[in-house]
N, C-alpha and C. Protein backbone atom coordinates (compact mmCIF):
# COMPACT_ATOMS: atom_id res chain seq x y z
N UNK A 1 -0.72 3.29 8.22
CA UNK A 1 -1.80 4.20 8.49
C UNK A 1 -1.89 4.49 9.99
N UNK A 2 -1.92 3.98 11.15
CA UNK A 2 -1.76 3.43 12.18
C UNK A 2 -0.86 4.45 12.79
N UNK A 3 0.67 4.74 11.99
CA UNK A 3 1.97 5.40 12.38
C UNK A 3 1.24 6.89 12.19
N UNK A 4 1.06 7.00 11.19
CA UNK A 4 0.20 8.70 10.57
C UNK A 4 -1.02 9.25 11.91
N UNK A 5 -1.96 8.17 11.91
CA UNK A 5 -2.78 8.58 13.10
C UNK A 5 -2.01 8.99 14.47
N UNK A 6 -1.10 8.08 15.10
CA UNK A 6 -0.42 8.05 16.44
C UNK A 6 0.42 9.51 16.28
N UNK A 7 1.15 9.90 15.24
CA UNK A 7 1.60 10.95 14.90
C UNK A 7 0.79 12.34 15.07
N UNK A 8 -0.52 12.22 14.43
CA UNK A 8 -1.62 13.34 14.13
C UNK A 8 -1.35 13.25 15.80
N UNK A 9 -1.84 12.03 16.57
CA UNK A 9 -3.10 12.36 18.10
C UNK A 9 -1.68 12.93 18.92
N UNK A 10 -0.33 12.69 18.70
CA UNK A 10 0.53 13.18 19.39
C UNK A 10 0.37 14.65 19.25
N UNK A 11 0.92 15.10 17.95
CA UNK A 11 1.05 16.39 17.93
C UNK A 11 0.01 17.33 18.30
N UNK A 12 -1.53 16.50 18.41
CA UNK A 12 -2.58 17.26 18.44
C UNK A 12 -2.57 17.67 20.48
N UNK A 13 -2.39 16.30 21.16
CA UNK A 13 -2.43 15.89 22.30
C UNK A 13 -1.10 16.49 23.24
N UNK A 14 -0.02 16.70 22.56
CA UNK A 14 0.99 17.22 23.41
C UNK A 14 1.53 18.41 23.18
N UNK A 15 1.44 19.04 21.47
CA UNK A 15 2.11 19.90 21.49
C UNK A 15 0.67 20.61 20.71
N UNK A 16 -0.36 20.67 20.79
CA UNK A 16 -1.65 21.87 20.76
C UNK A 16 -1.67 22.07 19.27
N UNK A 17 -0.69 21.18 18.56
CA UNK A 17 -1.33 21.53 17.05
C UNK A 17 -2.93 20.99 16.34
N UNK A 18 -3.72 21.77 15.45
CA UNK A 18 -4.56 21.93 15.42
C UNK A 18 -4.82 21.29 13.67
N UNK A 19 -4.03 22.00 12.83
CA UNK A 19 -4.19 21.87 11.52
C UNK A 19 -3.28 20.85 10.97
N UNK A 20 -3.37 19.65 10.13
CA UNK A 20 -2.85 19.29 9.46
C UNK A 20 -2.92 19.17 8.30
N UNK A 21 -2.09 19.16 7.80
CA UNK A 21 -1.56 18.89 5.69
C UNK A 21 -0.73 17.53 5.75
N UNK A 22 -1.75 16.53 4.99
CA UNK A 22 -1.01 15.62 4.27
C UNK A 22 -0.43 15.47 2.92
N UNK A 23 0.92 14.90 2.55
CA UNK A 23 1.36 15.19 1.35
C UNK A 23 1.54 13.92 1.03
N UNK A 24 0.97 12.60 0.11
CA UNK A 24 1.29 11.44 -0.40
C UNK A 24 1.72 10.90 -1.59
N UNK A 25 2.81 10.11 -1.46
CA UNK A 25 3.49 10.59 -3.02
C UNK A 25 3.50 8.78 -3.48
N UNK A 26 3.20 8.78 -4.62
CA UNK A 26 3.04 6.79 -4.76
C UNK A 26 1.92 6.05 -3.94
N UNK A 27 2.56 5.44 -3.77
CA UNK A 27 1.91 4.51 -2.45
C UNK A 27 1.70 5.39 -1.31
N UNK A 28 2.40 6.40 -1.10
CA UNK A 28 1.76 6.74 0.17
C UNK A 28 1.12 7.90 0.10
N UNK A 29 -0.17 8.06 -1.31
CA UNK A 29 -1.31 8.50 -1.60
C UNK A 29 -2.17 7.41 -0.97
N UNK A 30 -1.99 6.50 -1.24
CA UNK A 30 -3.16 5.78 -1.21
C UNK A 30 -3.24 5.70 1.08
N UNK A 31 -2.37 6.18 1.40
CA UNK A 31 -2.50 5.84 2.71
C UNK A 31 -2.58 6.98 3.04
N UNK A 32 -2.13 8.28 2.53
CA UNK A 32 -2.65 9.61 2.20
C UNK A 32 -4.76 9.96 2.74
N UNK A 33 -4.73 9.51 1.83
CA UNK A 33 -6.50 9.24 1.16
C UNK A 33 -7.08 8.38 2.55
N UNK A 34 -6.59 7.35 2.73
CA UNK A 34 -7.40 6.56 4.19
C UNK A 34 -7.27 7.23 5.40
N UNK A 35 -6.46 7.86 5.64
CA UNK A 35 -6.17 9.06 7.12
C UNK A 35 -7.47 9.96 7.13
N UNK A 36 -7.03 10.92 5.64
CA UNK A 36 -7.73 11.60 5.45
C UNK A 36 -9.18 11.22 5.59
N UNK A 37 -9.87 10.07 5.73
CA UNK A 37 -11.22 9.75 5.90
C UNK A 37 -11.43 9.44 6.79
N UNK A 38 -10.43 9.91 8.23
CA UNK A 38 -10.84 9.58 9.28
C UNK A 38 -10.26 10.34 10.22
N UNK A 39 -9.25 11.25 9.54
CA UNK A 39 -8.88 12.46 10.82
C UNK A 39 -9.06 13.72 9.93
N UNK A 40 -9.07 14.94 11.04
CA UNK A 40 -8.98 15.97 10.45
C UNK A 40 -8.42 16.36 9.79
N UNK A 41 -7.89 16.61 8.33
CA UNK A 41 -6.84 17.07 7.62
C UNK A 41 -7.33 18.29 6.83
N UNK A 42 -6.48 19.25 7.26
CA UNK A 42 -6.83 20.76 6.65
C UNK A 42 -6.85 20.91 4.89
N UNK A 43 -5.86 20.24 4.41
CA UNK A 43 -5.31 20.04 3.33
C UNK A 43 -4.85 18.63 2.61
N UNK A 44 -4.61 18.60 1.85
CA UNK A 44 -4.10 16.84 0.84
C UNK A 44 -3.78 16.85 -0.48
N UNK A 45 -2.12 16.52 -0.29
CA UNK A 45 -1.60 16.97 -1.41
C UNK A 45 -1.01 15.52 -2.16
N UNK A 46 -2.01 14.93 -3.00
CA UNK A 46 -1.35 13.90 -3.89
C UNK A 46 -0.40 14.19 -5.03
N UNK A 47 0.84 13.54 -4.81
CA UNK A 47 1.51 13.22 -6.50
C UNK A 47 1.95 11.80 -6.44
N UNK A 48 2.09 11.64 -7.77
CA UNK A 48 2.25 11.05 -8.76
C UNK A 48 1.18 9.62 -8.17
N UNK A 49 -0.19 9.44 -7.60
CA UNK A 49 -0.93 8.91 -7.51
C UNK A 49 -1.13 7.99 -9.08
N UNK A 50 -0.97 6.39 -7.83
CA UNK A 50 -1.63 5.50 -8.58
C UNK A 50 -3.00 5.55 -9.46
N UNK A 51 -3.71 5.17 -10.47
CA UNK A 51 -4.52 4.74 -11.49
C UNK A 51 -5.29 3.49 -10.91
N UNK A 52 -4.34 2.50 -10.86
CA UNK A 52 -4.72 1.12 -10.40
C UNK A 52 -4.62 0.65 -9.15
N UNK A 53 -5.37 -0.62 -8.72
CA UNK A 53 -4.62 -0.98 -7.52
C UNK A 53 -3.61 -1.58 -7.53
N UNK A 54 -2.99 -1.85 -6.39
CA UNK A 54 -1.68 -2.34 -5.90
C UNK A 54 -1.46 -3.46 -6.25
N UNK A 55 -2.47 -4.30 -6.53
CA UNK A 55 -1.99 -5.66 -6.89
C UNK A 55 -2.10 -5.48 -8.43
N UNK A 56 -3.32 -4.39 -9.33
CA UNK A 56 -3.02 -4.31 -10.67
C UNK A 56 -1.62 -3.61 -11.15
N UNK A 57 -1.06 -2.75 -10.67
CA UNK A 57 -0.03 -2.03 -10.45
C UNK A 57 1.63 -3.08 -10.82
N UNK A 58 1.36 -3.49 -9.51
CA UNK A 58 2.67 -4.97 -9.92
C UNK A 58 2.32 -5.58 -10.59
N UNK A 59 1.04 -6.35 -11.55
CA UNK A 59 1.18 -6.95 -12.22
C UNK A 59 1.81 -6.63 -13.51
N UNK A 60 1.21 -5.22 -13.45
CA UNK A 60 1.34 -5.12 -14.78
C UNK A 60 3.09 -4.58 -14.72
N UNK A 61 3.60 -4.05 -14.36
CA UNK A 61 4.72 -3.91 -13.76
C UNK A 61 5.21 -5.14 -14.75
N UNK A 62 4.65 -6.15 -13.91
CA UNK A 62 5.99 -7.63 -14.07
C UNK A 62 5.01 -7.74 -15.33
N UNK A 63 4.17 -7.55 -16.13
CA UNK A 63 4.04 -8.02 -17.32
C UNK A 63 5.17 -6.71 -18.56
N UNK A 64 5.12 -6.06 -17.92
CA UNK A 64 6.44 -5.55 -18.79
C UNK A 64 8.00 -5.33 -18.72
N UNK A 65 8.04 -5.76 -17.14
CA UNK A 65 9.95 -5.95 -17.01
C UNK A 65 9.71 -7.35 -17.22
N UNK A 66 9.39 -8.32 -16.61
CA UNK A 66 9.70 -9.65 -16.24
C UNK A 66 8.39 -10.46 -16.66
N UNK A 67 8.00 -10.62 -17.91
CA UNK A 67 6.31 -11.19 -18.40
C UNK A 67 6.69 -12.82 -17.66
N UNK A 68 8.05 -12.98 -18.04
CA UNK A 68 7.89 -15.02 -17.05
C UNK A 68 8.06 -15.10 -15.81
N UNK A 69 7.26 -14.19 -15.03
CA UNK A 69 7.14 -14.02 -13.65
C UNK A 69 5.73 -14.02 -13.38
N UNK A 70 5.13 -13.15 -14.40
CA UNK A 70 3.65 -12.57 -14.49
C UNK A 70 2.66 -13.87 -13.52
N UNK A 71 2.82 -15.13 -14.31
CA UNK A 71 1.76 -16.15 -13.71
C UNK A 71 1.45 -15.92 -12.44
N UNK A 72 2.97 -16.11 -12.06
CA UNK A 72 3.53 -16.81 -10.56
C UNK A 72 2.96 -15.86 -9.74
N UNK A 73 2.94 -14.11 -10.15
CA UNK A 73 2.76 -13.22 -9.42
C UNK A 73 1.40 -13.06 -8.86
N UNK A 74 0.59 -13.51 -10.15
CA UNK A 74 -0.99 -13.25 -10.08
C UNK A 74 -1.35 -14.40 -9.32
N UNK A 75 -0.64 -15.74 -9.29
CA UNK A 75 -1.00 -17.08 -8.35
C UNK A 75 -0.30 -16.65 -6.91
N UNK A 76 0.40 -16.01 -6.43
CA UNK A 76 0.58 -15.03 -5.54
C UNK A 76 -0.59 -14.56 -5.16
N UNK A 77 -1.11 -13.25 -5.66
CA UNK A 77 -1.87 -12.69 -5.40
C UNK A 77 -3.30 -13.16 -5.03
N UNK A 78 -3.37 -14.22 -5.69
CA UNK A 78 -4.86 -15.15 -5.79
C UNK A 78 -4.52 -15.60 -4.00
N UNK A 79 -3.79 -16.21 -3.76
CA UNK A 79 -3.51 -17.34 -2.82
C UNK A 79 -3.75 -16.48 -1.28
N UNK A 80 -3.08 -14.95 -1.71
CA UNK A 80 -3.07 -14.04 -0.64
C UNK A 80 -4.57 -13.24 -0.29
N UNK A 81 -5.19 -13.68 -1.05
CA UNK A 81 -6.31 -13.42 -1.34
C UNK A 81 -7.63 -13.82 -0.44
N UNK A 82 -7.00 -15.54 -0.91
CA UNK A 82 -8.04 -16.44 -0.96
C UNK A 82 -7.31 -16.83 0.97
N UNK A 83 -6.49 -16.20 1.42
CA UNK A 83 -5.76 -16.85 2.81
C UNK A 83 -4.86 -17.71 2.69
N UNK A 84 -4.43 -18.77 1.44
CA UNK A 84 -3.57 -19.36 1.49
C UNK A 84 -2.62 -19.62 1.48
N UNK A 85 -1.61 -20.35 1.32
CA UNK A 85 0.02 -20.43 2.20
C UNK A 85 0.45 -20.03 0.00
N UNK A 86 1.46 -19.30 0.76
CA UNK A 86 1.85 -18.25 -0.93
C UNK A 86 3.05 -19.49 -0.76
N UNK A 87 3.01 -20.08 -2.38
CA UNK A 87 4.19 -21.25 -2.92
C UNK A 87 5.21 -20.48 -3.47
N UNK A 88 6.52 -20.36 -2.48
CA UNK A 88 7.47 -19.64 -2.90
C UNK A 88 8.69 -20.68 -3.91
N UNK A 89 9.84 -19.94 -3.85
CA UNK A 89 10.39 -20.97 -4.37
C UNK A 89 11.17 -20.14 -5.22
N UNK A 90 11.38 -18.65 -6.10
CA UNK A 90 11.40 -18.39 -7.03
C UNK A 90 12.61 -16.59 -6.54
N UNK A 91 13.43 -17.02 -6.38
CA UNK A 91 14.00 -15.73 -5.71
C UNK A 91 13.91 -14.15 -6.31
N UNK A 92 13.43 -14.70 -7.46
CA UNK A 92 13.18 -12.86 -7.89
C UNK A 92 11.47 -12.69 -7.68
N UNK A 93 10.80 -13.40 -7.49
CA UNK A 93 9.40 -12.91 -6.80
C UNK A 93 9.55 -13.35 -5.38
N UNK A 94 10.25 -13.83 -4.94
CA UNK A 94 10.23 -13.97 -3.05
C UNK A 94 10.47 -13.10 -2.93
N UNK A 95 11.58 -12.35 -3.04
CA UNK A 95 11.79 -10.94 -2.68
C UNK A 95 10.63 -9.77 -2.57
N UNK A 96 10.31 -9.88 -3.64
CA UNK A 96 8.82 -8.74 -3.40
C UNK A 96 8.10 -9.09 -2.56
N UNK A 97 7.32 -10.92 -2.84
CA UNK A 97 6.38 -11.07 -1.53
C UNK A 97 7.36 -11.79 -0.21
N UNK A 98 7.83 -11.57 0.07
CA UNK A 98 8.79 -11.64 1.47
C UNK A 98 7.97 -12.02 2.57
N UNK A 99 7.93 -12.77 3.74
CA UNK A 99 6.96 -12.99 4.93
C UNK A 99 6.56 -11.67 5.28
N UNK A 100 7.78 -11.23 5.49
CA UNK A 100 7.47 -9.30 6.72
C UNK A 100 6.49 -8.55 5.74
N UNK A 101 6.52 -8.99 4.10
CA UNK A 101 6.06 -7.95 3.28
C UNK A 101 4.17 -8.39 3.28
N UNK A 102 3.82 -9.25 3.80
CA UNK A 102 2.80 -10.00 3.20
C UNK A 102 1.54 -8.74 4.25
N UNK A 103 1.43 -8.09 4.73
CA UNK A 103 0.90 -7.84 5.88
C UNK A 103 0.42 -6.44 5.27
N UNK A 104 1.45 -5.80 5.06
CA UNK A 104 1.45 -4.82 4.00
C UNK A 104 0.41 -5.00 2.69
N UNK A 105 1.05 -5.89 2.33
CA UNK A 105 0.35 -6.08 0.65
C UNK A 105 -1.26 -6.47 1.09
N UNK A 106 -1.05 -7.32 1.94
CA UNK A 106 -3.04 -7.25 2.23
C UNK A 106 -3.90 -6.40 2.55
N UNK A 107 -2.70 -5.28 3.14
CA UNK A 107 -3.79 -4.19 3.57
C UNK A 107 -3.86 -3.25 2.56
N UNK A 108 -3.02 -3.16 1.32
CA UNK A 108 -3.26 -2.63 0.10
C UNK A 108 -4.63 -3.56 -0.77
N UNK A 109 -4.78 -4.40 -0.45
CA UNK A 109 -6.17 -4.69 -1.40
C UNK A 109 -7.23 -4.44 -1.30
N UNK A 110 -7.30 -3.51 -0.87
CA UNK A 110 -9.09 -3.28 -0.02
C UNK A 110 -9.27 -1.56 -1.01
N UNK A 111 -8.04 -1.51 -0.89
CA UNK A 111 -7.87 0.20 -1.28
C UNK A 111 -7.88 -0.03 -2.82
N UNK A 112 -8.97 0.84 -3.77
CA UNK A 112 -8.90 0.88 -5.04
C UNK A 112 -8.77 2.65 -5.34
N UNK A 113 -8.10 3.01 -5.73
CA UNK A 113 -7.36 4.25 -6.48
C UNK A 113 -8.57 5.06 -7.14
């Protein structure tokens, strides 16, 4: 969200543009939608916008590719939640919650669709 703003105040600040159109597609509706409530945006064009949130989203996700992941994911999510140290161990859910990724995923929980 952060990158989108610095972007807007550039173009607004150096090169005299005035109007912007955001276009957010997935996930980056939902970061779409938070700009938009805080800079000027002329226009806002969502597709294929999430239903759920981000953490209901993957769950349910892994309750229909991978249901013997499901627990682990939601004890994930609890832990990231609650601040606590996420119990890895499991290489097809480390990958999703990854250290670099964790920063990200927290700032998706605040945001409900």
């Amino acid at each position: 969200m952060k990158d989108v703003h610095s972007i807007i105040q550039t173009l607004s600040d150096a090169h005299g543009f005035r109007i912007f159109n955001l276009i957010g597609h997935s996930e980056g509706e939902l970061i779409a939608l938070l700009v938009a409530q805080t800079a000027c945006i002329h226009s806002l064009v969502l597709i294929a916008t999430p239903a759920l949130s981000f953490a209901e989203n993957l769950v349910k996700q892994y309750q229909l590719r991978a249901p013997q992941y499901t627990e682990h994911v939601k004890a994930i999510f609890e832990s990231i939640k609650q601040g606590k140290d996420i119990q890895y161990g499991d290489e097809h859910v480390d990958v999703v919650f990854r250290r670099s990724a964790i920063p990200y995923i927290k700032s998706c929980f605040f945001i409900d669709p």
